[in-house]
C-alpha atoms as a PDB file:
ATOM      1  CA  UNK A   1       2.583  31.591   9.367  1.00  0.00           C
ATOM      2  CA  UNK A   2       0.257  28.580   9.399  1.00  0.00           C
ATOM      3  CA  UNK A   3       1.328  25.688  12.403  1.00  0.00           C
ATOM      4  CA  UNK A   4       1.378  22.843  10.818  1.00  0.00           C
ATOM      5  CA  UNK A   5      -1.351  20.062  12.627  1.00  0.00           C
ATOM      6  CA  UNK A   6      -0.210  17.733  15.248  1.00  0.00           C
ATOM      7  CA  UNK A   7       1.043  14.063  15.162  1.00  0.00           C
ATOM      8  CA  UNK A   8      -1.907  13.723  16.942  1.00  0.00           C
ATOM      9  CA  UNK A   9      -4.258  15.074  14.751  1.00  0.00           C
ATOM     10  CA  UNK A  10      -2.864  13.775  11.360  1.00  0.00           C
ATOM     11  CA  UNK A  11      -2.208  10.984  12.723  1.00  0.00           C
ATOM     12  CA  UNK A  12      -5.384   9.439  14.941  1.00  0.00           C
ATOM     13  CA  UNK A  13      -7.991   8.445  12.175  1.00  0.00           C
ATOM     14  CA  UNK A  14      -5.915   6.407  10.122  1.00  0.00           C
ATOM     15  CA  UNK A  15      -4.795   4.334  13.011  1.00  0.00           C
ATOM     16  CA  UNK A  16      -8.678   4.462  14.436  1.00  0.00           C
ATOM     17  CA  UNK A  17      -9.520   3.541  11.319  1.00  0.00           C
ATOM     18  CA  UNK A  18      -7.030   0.249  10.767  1.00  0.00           C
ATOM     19  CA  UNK A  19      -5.558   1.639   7.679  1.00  0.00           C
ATOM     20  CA  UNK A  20      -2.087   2.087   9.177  1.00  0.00           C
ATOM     21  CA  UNK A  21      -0.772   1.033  12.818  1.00  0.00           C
ATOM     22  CA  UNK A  22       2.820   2.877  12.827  1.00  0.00           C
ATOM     23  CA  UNK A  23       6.109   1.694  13.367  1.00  0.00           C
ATOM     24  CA  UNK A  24       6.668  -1.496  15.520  1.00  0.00           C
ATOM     25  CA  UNK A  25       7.881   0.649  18.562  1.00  0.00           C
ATOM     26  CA  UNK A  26       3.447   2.450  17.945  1.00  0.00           C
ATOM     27  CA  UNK A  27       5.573   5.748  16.705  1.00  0.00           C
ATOM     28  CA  UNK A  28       4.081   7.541  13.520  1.00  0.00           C
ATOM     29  CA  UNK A  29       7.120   9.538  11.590  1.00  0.00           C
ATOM     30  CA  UNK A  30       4.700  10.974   9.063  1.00  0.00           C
ATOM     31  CA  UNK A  31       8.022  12.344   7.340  1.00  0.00           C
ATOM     32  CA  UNK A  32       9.453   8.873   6.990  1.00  0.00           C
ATOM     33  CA  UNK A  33      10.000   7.182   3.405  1.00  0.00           C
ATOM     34  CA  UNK A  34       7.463   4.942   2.565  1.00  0.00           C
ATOM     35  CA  UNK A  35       8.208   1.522   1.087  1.00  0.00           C
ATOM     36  CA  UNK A  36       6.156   0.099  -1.646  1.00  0.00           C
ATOM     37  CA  UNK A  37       4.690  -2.758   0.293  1.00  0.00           C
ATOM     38  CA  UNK A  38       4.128  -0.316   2.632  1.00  0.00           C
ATOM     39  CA  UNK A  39       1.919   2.065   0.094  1.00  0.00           C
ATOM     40  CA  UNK A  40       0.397  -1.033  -1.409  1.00  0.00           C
ATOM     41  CA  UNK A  41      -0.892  -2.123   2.127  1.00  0.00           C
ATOM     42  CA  UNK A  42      -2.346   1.443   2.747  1.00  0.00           C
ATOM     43  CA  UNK A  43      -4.579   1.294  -0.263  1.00  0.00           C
ATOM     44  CA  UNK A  44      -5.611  -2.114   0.055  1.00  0.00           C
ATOM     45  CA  UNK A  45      -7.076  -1.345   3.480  1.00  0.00           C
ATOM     46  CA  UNK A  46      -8.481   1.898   2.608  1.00  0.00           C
ATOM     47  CA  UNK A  47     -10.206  -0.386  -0.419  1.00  0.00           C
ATOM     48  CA  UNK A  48     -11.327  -2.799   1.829  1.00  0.00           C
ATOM     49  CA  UNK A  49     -12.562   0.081   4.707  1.00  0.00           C
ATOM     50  CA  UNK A  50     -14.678   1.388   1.817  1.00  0.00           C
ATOM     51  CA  UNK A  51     -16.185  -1.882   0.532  1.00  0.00           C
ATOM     52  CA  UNK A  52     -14.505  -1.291  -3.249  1.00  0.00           C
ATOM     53  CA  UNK A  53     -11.349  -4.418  -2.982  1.00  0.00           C
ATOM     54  CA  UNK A  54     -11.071  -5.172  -6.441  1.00  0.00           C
ATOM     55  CA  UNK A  55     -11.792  -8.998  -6.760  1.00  0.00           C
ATOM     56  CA  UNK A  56      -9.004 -11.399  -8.501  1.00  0.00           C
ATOM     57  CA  UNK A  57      -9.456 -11.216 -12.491  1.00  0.00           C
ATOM     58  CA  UNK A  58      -5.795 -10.907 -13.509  1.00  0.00           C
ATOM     59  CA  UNK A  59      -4.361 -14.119 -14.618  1.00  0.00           C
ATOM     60  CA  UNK A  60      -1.198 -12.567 -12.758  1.00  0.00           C
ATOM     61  CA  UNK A  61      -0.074 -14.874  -9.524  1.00  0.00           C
ATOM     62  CA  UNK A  62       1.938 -13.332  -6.460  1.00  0.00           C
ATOM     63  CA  UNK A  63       4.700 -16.255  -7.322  1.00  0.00           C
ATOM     64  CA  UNK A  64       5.421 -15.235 -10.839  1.00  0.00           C
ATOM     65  CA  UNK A  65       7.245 -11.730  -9.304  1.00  0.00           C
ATOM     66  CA  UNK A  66      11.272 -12.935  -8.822  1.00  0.00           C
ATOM     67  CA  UNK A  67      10.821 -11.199  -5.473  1.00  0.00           C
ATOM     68  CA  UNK A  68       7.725 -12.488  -4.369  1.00  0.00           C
ATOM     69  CA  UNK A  69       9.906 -13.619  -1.094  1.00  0.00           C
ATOM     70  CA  UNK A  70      10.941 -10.095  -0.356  1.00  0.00           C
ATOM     71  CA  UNK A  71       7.334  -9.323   0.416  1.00  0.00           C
ATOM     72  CA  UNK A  72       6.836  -8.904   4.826  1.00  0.00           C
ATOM     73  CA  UNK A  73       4.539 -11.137   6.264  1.00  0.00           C
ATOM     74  CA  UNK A  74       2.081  -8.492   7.103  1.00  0.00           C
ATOM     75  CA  UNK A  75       1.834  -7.444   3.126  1.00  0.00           C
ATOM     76  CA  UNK A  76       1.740 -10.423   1.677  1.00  0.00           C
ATOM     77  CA  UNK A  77      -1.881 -11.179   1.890  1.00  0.00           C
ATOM     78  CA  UNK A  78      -2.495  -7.855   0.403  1.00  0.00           C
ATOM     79  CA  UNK A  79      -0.218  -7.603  -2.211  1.00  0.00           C
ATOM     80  CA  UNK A  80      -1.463 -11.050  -3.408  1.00  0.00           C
ATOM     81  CA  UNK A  81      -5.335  -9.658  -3.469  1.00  0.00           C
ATOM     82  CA  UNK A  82      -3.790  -6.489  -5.755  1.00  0.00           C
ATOM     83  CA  UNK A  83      -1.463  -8.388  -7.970  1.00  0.00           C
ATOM     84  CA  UNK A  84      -4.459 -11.079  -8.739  1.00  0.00           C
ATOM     85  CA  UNK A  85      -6.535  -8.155  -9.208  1.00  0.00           C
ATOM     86  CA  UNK A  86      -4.844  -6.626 -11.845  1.00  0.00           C
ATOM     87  CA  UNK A  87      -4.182  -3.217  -9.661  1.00  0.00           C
ATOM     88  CA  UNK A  88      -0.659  -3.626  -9.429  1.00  0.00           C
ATOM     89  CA  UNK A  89       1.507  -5.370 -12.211  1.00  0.00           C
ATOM     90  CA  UNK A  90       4.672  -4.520 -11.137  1.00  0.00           C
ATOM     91  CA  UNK A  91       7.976  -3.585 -12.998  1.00  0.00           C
ATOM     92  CA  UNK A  92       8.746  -6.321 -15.414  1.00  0.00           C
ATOM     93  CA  UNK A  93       9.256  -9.296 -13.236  1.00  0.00           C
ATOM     94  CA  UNK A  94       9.416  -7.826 -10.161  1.00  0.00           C
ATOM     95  CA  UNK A  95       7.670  -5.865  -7.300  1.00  0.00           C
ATOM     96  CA  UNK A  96      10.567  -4.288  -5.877  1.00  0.00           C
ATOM     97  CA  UNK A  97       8.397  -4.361  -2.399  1.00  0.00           C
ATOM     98  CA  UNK A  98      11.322  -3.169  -0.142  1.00  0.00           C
ATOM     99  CA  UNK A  99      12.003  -0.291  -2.607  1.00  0.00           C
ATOM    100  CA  UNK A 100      11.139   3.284  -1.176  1.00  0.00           C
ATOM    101  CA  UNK A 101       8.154   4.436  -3.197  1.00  0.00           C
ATOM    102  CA  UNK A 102       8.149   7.636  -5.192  1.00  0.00           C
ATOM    103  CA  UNK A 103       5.384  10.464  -6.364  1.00  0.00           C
ATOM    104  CA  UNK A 104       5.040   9.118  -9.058  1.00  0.00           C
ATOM    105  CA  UNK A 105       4.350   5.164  -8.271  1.00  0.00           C
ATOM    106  CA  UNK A 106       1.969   6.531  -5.535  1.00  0.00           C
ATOM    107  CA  UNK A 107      -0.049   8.663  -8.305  1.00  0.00           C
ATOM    108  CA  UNK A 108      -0.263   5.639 -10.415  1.00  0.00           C
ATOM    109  CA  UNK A 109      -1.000   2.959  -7.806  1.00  0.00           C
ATOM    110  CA  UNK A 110      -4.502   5.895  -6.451  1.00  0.00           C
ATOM    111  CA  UNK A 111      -5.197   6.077 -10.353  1.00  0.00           C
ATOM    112  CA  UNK A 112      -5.800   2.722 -10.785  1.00  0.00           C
ATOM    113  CA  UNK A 113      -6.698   1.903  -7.511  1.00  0.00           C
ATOM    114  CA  UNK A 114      -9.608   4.224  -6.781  1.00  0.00           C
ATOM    115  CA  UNK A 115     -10.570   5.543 -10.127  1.00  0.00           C
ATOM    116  CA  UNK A 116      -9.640   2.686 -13.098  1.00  0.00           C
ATOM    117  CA  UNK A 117     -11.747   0.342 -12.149  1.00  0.00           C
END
């Protein structure tokens, strides 16, 4: 049987990096939901640690989403840059930002993230 790799390990070049800083008590629960701000954040910085942040081009605004005011502080600037980018549209009206994120929004979001460009 294969051990699985520390915290430690999994954990130390993403927050070297700046791509993800943990919980607010600095604790990483790698088997923790993640919410969609939360995955939208993650590949914005990994876009901008790369040099490839899609530039605004979308005629789609950050206000226009009914829960635009549900987005965290610390997302908001990012979410903004990915909505007015055209990476992320949303459902309908609405970014559902608090919403826990599933497989398949996460396979979607890298899709047209890193290779729909």
């Amino acid at each position: 049987m294969q051990a699985k790799p520390t915290i430690a390990v999994t954990w130390l070049p993403p927050k070297k990096m700046g791509l993800a800083a943990g919980l607010t008590d600095n604790t990483y629960v790698p088997d923790h939901p993640i919410s969609r701000e939360e995955m939208f954040t993650l590949l914005y910085k990994t876009l901008k640690s790369i040099g490839e942040l899609p530039q605004p081009g979308s005629r789609k605004k950050l206000n226009t989403f009914k829960d635009s005011s549900q987005i965290s502080p610390w997302a908001r600037d990012a979410i903004k840059q990915l909505v007015e980018s055209g990476t992320i549209c949303g459902s309908g009206d609405r970014l559902n930002p608090t919403n826990t994120a599933t497989r398949a929004e996460l396979a979607q979001l890298l899709y047209t993230g890193l290779v729909k460009k």
